[in-house]
C-alpha atoms as a PDB file:
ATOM      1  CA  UNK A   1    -120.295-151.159 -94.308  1.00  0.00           C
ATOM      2  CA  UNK A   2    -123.897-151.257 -92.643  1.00  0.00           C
ATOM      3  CA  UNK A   3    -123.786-152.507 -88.939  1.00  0.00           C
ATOM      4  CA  UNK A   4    -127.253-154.063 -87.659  1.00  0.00           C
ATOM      5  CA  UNK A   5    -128.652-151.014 -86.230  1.00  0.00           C
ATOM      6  CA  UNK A   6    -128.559-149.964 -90.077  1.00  0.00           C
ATOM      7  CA  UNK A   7    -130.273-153.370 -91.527  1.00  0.00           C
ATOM      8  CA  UNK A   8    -133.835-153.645 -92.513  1.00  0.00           C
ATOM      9  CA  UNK A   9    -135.429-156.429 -90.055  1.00  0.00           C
ATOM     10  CA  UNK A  10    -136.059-158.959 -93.005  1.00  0.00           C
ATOM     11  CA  UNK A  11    -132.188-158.588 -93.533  1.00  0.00           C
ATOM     12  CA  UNK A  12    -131.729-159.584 -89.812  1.00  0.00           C
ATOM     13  CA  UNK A  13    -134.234-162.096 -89.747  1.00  0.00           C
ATOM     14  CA  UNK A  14    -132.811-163.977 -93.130  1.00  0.00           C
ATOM     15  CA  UNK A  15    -128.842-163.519 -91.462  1.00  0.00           C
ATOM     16  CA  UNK A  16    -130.230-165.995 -88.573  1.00  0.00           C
ATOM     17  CA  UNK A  17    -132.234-168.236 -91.136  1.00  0.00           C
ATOM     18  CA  UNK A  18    -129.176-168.582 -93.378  1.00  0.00           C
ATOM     19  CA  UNK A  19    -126.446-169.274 -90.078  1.00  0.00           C
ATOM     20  CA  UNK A  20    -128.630-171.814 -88.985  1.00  0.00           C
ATOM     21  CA  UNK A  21    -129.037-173.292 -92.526  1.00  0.00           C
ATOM     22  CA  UNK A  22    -125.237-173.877 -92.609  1.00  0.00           C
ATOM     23  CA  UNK A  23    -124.742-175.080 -88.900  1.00  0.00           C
ATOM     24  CA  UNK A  24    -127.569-177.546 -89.879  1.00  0.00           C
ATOM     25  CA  UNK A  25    -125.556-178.138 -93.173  1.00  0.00           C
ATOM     26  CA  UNK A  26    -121.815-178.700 -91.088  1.00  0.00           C
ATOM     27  CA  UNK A  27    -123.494-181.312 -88.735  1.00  0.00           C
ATOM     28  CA  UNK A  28    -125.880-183.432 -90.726  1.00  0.00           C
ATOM     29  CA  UNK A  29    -124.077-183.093 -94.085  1.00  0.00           C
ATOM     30  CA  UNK A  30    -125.803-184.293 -97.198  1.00  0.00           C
ATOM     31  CA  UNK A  31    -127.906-187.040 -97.712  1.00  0.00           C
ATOM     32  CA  UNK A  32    -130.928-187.169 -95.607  1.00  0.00           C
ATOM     33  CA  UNK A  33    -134.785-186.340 -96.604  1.00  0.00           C
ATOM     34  CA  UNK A  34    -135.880-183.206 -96.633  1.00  0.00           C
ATOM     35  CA  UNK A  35    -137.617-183.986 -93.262  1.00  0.00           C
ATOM     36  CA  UNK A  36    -134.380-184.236 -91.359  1.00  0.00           C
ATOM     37  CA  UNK A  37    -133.380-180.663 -92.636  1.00  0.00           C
ATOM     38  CA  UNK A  38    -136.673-179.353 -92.098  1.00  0.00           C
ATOM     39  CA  UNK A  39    -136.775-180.929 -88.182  1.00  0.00           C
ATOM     40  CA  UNK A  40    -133.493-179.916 -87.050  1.00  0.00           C
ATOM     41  CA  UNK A  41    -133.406-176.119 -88.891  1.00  0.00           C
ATOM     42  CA  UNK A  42    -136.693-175.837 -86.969  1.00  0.00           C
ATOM     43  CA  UNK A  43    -134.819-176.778 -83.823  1.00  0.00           C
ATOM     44  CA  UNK A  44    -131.685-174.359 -84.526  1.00  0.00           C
ATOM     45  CA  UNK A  45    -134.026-171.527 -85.210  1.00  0.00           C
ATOM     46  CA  UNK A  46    -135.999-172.526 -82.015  1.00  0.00           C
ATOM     47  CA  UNK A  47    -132.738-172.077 -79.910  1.00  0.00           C
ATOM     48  CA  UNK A  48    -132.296-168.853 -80.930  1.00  0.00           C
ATOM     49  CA  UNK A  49    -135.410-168.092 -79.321  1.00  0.00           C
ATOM     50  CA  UNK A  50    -137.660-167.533 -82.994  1.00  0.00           C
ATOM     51  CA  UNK A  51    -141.221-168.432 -83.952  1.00  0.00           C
ATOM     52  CA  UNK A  52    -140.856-171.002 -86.451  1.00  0.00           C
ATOM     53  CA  UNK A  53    -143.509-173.310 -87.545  1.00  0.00           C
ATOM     54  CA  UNK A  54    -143.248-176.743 -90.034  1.00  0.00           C
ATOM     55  CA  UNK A  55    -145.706-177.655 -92.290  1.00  0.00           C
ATOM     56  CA  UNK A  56    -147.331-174.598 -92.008  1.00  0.00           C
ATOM     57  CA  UNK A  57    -151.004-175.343 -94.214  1.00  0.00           C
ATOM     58  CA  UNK A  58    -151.845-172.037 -96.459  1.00  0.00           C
ATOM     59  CA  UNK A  59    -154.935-171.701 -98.570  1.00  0.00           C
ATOM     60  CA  UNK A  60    -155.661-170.251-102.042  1.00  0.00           C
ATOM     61  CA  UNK A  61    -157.958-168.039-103.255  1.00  0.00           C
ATOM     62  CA  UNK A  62    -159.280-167.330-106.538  1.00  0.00           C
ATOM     63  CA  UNK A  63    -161.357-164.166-106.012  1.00  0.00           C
ATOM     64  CA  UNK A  64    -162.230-164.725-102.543  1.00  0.00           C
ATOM     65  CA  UNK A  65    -162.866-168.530-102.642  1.00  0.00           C
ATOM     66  CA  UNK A  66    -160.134-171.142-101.408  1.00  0.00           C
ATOM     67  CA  UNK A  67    -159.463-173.323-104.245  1.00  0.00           C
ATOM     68  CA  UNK A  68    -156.413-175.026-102.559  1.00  0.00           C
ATOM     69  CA  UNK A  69    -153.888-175.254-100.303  1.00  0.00           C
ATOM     70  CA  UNK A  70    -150.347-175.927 -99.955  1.00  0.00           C
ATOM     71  CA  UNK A  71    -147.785-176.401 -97.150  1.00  0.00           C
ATOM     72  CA  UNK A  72    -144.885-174.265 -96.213  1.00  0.00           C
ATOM     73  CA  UNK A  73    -141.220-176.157 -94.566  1.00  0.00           C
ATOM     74  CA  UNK A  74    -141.032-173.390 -92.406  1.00  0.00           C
ATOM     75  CA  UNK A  75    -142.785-170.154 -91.059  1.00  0.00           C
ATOM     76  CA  UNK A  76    -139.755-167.879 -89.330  1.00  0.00           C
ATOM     77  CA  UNK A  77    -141.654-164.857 -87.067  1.00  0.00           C
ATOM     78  CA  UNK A  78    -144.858-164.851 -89.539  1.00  0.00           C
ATOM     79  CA  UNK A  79    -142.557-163.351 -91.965  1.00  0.00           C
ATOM     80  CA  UNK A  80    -139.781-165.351 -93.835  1.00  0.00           C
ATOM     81  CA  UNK A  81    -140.524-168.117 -95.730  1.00  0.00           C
ATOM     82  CA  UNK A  82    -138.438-171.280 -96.061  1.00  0.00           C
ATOM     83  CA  UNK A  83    -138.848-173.762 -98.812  1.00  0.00           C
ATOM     84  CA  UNK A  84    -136.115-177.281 -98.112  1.00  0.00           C
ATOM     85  CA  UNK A  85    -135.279-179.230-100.749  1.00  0.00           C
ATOM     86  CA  UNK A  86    -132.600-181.624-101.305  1.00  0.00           C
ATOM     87  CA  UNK A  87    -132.305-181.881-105.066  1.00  0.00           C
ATOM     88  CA  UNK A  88    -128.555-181.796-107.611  1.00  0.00           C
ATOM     89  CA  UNK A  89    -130.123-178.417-108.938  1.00  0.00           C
ATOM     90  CA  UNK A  90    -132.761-175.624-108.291  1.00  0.00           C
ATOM     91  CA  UNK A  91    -134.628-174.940-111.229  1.00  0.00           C
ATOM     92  CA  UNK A  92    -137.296-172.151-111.997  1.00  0.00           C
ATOM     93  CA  UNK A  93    -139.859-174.279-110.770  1.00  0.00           C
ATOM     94  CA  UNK A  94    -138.204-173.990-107.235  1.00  0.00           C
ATOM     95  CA  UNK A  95    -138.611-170.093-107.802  1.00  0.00           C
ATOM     96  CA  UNK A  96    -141.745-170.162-109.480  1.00  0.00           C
ATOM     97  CA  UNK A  97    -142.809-171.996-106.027  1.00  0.00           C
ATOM     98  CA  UNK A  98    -141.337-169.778-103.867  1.00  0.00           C
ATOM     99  CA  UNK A  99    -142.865-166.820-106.064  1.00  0.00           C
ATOM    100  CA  UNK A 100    -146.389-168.633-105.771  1.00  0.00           C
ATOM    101  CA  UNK A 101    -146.281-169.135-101.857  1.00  0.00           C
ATOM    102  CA  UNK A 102    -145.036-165.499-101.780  1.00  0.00           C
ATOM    103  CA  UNK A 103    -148.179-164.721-103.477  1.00  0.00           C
ATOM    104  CA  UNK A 104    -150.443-166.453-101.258  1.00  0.00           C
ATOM    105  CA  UNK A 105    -149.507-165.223 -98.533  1.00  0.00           C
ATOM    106  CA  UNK A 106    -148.637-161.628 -98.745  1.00  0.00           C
ATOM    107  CA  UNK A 107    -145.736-161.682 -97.637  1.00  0.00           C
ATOM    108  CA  UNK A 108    -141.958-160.915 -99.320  1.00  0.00           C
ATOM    109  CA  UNK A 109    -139.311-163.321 -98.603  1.00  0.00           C
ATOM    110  CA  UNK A 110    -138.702-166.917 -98.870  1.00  0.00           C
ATOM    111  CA  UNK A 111    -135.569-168.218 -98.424  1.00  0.00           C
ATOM    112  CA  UNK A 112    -135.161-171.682-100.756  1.00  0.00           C
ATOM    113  CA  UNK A 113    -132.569-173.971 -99.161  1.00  0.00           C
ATOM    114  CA  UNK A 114    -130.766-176.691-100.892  1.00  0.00           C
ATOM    115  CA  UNK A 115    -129.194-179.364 -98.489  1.00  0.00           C
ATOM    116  CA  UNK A 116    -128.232-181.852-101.595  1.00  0.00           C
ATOM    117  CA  UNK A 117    -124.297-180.827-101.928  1.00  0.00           C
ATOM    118  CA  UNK A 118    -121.962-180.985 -99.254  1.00  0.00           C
ATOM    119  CA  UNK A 119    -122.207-177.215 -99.057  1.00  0.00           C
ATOM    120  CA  UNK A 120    -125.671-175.746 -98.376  1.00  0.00           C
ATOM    121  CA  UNK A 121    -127.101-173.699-101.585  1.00  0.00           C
ATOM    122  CA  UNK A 122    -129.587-170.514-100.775  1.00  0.00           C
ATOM    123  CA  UNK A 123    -131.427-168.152-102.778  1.00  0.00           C
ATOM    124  CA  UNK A 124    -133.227-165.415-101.276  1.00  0.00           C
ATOM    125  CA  UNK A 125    -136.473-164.965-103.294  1.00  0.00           C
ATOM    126  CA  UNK A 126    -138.060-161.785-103.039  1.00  0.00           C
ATOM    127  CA  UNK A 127    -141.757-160.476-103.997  1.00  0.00           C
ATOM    128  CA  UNK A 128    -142.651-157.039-104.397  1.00  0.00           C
ATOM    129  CA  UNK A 129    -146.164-156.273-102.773  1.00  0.00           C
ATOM    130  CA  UNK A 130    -148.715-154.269-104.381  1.00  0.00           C
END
């Protein structure tokens, strides 16, 4: 069994991201917009004194002009990812979403949270850098 002198920091950083998920999940329940997730897993995170930023814009390059942007949830340290969603099932294109923010921004992880059932579903997407 690893203790948390023995976990990588992205492993420490998604523990808090997913604890807060479910306290967000046991108090609110299901039901509400995405939004309402979104604003009060920003405000769990927040008390546990971490960086993390809604509706965070990102552009998109193609070679090295932007030819888009989208908008992250949630920004955790500059490092983790979080897409919301409040839907009966994730579906590849929830990955493939993940996969494509992961992309744009260099970095690894993104957690994708579903809030729709009474019990919070999470799946930790991961992208290997090259």
């Amino acid at each position: 069994m690893t203790n948390d002198t023995t976990k990588r920091p992205s492993d420490l950083l998604s523990e808090k991201i997913i604890g807060c998920a479910y306290t967000v999940s046991n108090k609110l329940g299901s039901g509400f917009l995405e939004k309402v997730y979104e604003n009060a897993l920003a405000l769990e995170l927040r008390k546990l004194g971490l960086k993390a930023e809604q509706q965070f814009p990102t552009p998109v390059y193609y070679d090295t002009v932007v030819v888009g942007d989208f908008v992250v949830d949630l920004l955790v340290e500059n490092y983790v990812l979080v897409e919301l969603k409040t839907v009966k099932v994730l579906n590849d294109i929830h990955m493939a979403q993940c996969m494509n923010y992961l992309r744009a921004t260099n970095l690894n992880l993104c957690l994708l949270i579903n809030f729709f059932r009474p019990k919070v579903e999470i799946k930790r997407v991961v992208y290997n850098l090259k």
